[in-house]
Protein backbone atom coordinates (compact mmCIF):
# COMPACT_ATOMS: atom_id res chain seq x y z
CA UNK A 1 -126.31 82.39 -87.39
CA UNK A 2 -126.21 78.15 -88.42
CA UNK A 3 -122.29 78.39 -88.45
CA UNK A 4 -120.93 76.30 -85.86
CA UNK A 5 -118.94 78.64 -82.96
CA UNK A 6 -117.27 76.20 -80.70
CA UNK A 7 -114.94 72.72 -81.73
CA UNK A 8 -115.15 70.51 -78.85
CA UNK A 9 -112.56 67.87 -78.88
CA UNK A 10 -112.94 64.30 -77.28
CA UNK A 11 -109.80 64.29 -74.96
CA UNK A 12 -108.49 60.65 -73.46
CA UNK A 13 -111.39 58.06 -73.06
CA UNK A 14 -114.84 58.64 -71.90
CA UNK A 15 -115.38 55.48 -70.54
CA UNK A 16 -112.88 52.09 -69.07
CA UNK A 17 -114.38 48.59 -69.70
CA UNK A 18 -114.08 45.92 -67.07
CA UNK A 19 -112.00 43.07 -68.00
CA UNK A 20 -111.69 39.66 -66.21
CA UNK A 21 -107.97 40.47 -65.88
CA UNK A 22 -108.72 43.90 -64.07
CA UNK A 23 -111.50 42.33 -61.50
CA UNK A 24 -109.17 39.68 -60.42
CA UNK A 25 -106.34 42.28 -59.44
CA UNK A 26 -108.89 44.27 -58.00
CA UNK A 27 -107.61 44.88 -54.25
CA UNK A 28 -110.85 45.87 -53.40
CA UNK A 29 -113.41 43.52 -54.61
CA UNK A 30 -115.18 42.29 -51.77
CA UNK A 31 -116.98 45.59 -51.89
CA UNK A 32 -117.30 45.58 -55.89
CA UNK A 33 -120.61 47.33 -56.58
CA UNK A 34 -121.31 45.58 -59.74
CA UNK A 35 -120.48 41.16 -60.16
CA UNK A 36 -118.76 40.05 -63.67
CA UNK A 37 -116.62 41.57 -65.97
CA UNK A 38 -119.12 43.63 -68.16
CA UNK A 39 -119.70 46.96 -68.54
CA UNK A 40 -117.69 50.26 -67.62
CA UNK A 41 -115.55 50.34 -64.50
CA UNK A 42 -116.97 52.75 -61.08
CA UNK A 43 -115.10 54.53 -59.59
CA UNK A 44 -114.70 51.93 -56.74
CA UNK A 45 -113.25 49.71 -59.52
CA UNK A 46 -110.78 52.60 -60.23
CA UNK A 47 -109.99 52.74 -56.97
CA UNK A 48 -109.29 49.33 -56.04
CA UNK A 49 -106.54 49.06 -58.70
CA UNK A 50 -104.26 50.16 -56.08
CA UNK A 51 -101.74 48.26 -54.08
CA UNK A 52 -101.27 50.32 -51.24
CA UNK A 53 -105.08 51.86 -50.52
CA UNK A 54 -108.37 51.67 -52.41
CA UNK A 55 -108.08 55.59 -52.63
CA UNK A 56 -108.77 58.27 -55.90
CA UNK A 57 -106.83 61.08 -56.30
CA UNK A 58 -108.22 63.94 -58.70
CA UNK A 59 -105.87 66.74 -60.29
CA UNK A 60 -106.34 70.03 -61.67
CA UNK A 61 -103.34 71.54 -63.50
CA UNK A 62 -103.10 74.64 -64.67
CA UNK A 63 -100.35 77.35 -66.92
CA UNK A 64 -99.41 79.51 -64.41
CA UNK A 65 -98.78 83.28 -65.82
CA UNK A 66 -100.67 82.52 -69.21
CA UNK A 67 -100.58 86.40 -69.66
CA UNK A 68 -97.33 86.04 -70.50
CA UNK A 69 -98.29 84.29 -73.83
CA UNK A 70 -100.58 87.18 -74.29
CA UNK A 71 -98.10 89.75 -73.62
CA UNK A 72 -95.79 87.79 -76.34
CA UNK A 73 -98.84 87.87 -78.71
CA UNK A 74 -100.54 90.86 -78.39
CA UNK A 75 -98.77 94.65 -78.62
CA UNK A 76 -97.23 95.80 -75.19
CA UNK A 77 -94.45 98.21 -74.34
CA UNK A 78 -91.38 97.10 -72.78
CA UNK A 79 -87.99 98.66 -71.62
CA UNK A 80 -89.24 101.53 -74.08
CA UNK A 81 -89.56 99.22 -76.94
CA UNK A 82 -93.09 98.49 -78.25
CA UNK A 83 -93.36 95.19 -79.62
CA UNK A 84 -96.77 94.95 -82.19
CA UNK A 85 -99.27 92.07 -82.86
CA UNK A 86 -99.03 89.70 -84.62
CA UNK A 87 -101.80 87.16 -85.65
CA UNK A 88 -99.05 84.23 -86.92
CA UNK A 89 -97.45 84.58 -83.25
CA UNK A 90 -101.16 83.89 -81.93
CA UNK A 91 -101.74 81.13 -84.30
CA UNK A 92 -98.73 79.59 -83.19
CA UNK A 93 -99.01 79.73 -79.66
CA UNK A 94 -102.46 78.95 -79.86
CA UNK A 95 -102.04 76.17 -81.99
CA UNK A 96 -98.95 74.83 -79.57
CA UNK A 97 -101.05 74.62 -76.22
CA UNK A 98 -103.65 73.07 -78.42
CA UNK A 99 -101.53 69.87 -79.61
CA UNK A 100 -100.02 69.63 -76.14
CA UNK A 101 -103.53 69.63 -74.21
CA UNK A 102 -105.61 67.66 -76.93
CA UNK A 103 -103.17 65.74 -79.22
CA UNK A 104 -99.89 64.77 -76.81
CA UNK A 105 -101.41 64.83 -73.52
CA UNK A 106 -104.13 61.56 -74.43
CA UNK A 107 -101.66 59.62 -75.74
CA UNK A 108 -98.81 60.25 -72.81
CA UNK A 109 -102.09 59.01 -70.55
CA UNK A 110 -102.97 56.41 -72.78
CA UNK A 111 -99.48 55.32 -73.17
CA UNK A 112 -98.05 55.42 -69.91
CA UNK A 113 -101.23 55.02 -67.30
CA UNK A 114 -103.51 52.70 -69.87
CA UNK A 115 -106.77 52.53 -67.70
CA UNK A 116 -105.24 53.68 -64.61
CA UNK A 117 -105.94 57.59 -65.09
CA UNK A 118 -108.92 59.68 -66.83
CA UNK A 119 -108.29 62.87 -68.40
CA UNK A 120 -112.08 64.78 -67.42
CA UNK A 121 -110.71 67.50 -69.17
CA UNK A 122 -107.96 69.12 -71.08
CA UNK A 123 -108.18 72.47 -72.71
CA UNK A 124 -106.97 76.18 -72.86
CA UNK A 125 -105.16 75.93 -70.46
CA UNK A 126 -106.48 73.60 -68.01
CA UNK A 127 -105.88 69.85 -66.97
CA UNK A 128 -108.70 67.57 -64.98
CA UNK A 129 -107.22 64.04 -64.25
CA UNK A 130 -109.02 61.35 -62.13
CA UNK A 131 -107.49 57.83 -61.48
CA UNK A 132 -105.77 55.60 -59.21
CA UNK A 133 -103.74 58.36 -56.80
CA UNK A 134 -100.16 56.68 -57.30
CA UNK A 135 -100.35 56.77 -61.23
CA UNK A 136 -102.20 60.51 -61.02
CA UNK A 137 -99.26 61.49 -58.70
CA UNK A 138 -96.95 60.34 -61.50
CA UNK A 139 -99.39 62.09 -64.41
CA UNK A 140 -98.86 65.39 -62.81
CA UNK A 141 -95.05 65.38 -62.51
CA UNK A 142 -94.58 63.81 -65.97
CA UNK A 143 -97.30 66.07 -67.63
CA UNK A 144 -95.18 69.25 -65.72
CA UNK A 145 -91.73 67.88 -67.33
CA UNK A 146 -93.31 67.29 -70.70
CA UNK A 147 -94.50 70.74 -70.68
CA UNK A 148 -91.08 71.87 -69.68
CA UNK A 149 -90.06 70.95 -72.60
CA UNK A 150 -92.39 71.47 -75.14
CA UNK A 151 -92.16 74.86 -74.43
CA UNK A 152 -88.92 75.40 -73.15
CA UNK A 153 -86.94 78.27 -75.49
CA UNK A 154 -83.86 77.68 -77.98
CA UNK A 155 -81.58 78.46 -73.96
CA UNK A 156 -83.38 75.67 -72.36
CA UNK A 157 -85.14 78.38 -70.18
CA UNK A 158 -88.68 78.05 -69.19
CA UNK A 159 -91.11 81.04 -68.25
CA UNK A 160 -94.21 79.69 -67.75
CA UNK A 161 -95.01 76.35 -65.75
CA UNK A 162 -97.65 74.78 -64.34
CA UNK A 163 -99.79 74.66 -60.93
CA UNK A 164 -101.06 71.77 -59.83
CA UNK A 165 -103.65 70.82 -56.60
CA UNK A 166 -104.42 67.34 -56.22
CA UNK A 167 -106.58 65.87 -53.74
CA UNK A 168 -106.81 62.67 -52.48
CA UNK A 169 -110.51 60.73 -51.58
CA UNK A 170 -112.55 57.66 -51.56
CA UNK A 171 -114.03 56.60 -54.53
CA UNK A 172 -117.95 57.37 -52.87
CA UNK A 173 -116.95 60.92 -51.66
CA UNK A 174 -119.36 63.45 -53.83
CA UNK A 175 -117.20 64.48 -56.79
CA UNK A 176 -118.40 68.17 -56.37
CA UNK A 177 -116.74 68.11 -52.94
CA UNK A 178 -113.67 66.85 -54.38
CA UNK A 179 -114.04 69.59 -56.95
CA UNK A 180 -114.38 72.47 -54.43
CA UNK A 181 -111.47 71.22 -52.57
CA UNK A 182 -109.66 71.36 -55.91
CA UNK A 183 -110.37 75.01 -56.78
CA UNK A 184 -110.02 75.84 -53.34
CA UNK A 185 -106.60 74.27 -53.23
CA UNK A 186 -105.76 75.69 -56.67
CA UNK A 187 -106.59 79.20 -55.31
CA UNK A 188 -103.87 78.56 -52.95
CA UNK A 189 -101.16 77.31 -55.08
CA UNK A 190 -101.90 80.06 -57.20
């Protein structure tokens, strides 16, 4: 009853500090809801990092056909052969998606988009990135070709991939509006 149920995992940064450096490259400054260089960045700070429009972008990947992992993992019949489970194959997948969403994916980000992009969240099976819309445009097809590869077979085949809707807003726009139109969008891609 006291054990603990459910490891939650801090994924990619909670929280961007202003620098001097970022402010002054800010393309959108004049509207800059806080003066100075201290604290955490807004979203209108995130924003203006772009060259081309103060816009957001927000992006919600997912593993398309993850039953296909369970089908690998747990017993099924197929072309008259029955295949049986097997807890090390579950272990092992499980324990694959886990170092790709939690372990690789936060340091690609980190690595590659600095303070540019926020993972939100990154789990199961499931990606949530915010950020400047060029560099999450560039997140979402370098995340899909890592994954390509991570799990690509011994053939270089892949049979699972990943979905992705991305939507594209102001900075002030209600984030649960931008989330509907994600799921919404993900329901079609899907």
């Amino acid at each position: 009853d006291t054990g603990q149920i459910v490891d939650i995992k801090q994924t990619g940064k909670t929280r961007i500090k202003k620098t001097e450096d970022m402010c002054k490259n800010c393309y959108d400054r004049d509207s800059c809801d806080t003066k100075g260089y201290e604290g955490d960045i807004s979203l209108n700070c995130l924003a203006g990092l772009s060259k081309n429009d103060p816009m957001m972008a927000t992006a919600k990947l997912d593993v398309d056909d993850l039953g296909f992992l369970l089908y690998e993992v747990y017993p099924f019949e197929k072309f008259d052969k029955m295949y049986p489970f097997s807890i090390s194959r579950l272990s092992y997948i499980s324990d694959t998606l886990d170092s790709f969403f939690t372990t690789y994916l936060k340091k690609l980000i980190e690595t590659l988009y600095g303070n540019s992009v926020l993972i939100l969240y990154s789990g199961g099976d499931d990606i949530l990135l915010t950020g400047k819309w060029e560099d999450v445009i560039k997140a979402v097809i370098q995340i899909e070709r890592d994954f390509g590869k991570f799990i690509a077979r011994s053939d270089n085949q892949r049979e699972i991939t990943l979905s992705a809707s991305i939507v594209f807003h102001r900075s002030n726009r209600p984030f649960n509006a931008v989330m509907n139109k994600v799921t919404e969008n993900m329901d079609i891609v899907k």
